[in-house]
Protein backbone atom coordinates (compact mmCIF):
# COMPACT_ATOMS: atom_id res chain seq x y z
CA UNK A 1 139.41 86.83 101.00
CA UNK A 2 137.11 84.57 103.52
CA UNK A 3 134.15 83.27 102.68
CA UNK A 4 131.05 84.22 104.03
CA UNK A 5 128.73 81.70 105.25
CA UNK A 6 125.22 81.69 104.52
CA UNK A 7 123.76 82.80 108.09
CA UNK A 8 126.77 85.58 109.00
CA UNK A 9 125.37 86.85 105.45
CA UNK A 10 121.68 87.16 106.66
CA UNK A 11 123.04 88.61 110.00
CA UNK A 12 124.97 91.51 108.05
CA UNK A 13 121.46 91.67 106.32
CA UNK A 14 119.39 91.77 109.27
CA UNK A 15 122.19 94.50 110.96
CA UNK A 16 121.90 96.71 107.94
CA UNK A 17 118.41 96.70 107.77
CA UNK A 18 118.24 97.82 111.14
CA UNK A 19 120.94 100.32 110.67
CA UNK A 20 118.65 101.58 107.70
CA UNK A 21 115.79 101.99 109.72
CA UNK A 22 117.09 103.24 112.84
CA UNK A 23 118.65 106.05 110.81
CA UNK A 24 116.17 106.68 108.42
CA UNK A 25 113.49 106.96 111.49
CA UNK A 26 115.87 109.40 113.49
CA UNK A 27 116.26 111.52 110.17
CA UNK A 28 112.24 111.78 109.15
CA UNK A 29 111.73 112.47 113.08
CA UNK A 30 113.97 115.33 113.34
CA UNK A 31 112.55 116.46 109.88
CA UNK A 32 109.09 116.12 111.70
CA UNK A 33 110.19 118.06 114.89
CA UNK A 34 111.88 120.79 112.92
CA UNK A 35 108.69 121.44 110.39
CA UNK A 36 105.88 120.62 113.74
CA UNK A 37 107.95 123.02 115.89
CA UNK A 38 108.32 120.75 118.51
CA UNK A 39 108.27 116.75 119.53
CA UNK A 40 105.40 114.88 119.87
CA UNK A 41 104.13 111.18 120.77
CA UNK A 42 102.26 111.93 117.55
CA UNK A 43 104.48 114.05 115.42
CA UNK A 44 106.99 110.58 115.88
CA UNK A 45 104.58 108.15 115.03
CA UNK A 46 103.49 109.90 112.31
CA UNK A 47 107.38 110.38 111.27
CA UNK A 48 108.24 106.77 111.82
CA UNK A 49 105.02 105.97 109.36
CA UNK A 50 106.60 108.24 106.75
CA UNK A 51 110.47 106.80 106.97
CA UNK A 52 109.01 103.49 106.30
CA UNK A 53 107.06 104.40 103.33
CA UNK A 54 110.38 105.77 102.23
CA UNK A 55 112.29 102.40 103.16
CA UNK A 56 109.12 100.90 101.41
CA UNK A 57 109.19 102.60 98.04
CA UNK A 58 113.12 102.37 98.13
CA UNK A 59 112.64 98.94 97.97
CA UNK A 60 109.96 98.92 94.88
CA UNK A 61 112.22 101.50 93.26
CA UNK A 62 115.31 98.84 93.24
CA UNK A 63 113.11 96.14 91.84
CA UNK A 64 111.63 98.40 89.10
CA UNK A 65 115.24 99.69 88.14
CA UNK A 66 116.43 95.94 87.61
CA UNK A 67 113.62 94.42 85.67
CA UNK A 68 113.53 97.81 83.50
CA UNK A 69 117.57 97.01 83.43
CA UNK A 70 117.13 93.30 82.66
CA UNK A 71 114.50 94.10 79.63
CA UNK A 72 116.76 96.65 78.44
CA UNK A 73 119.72 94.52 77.88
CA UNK A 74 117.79 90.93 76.91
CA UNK A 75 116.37 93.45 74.06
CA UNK A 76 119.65 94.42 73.21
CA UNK A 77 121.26 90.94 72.87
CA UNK A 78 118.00 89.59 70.94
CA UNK A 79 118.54 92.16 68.28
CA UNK A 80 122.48 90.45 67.74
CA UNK A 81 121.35 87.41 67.46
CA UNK A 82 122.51 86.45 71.48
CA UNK A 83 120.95 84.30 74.39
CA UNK A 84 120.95 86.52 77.66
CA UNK A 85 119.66 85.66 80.84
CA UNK A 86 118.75 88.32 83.38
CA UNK A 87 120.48 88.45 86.68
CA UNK A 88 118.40 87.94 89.63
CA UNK A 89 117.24 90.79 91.81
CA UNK A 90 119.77 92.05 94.25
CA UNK A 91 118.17 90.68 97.38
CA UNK A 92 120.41 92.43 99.77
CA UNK A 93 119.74 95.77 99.18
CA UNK A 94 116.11 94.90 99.38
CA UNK A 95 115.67 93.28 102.03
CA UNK A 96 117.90 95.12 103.83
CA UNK A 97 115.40 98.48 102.80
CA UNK A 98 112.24 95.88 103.41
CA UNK A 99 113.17 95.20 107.34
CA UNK A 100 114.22 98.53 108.46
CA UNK A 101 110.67 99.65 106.96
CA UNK A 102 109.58 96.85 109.06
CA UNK A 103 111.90 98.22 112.03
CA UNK A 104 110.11 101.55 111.59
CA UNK A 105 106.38 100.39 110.88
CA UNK A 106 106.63 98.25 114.33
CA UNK A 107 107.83 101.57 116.12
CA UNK A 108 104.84 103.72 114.48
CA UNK A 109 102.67 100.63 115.73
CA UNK A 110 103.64 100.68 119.30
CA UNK A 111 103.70 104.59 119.69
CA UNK A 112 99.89 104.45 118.62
């Protein structure tokens, strides 16, 4: 096993997140197309808007699931008697949701 360093982590980050955008954006805008009948400057914009609300509330969704997860088991170990402390939020998976809703955002924004 190598070891990762810090900046070939944030690049796999950064890659992801785009890899997570670009494909969520190409999803919503065939979605779009199919359900407009047809392609548009608009019907794109307004389908890159949409995948990064998605990416968006993806990202809010992991953060409520861990806190609701971290609450859940520090309750659990209070009630035996136990010290816990609650993991940090899994910053990967959110940022990596977080910048392809950025990816996505910044092509609604140059399409209108």
């Amino acid at each position: 096993m190598t070891t990762q360093t810090r900046a070939a982590r944030l690049g796999q980050i950064v890659l992801y997140g785009l890899g997570a955008g670009l494909g969520t954006g190409l999803l919503c805008v065939l979605v779009g197309a199919l359900l407009a009948g047809g392609l548009t400057r608009a019907g794109v914009a307004t389908a890159l808007g949409w995948g990064g609300l998605i990416l968006t509330f993806l990202a809010g969704a992991i953060i409520y699931s861990q806190n609701g997860q971290s609450q859940s088991e520090s309750g659990m170990r209070a009630r035996l008697g136990e010290g816990y402390r609650a993991p940090g939020l899994p910053w990967a998976p959110i940022l990596t949701a977080l910048i392809g809703a950025g990816i996505l955002f910044l092509g609604q924004f140059a399409l209108n």
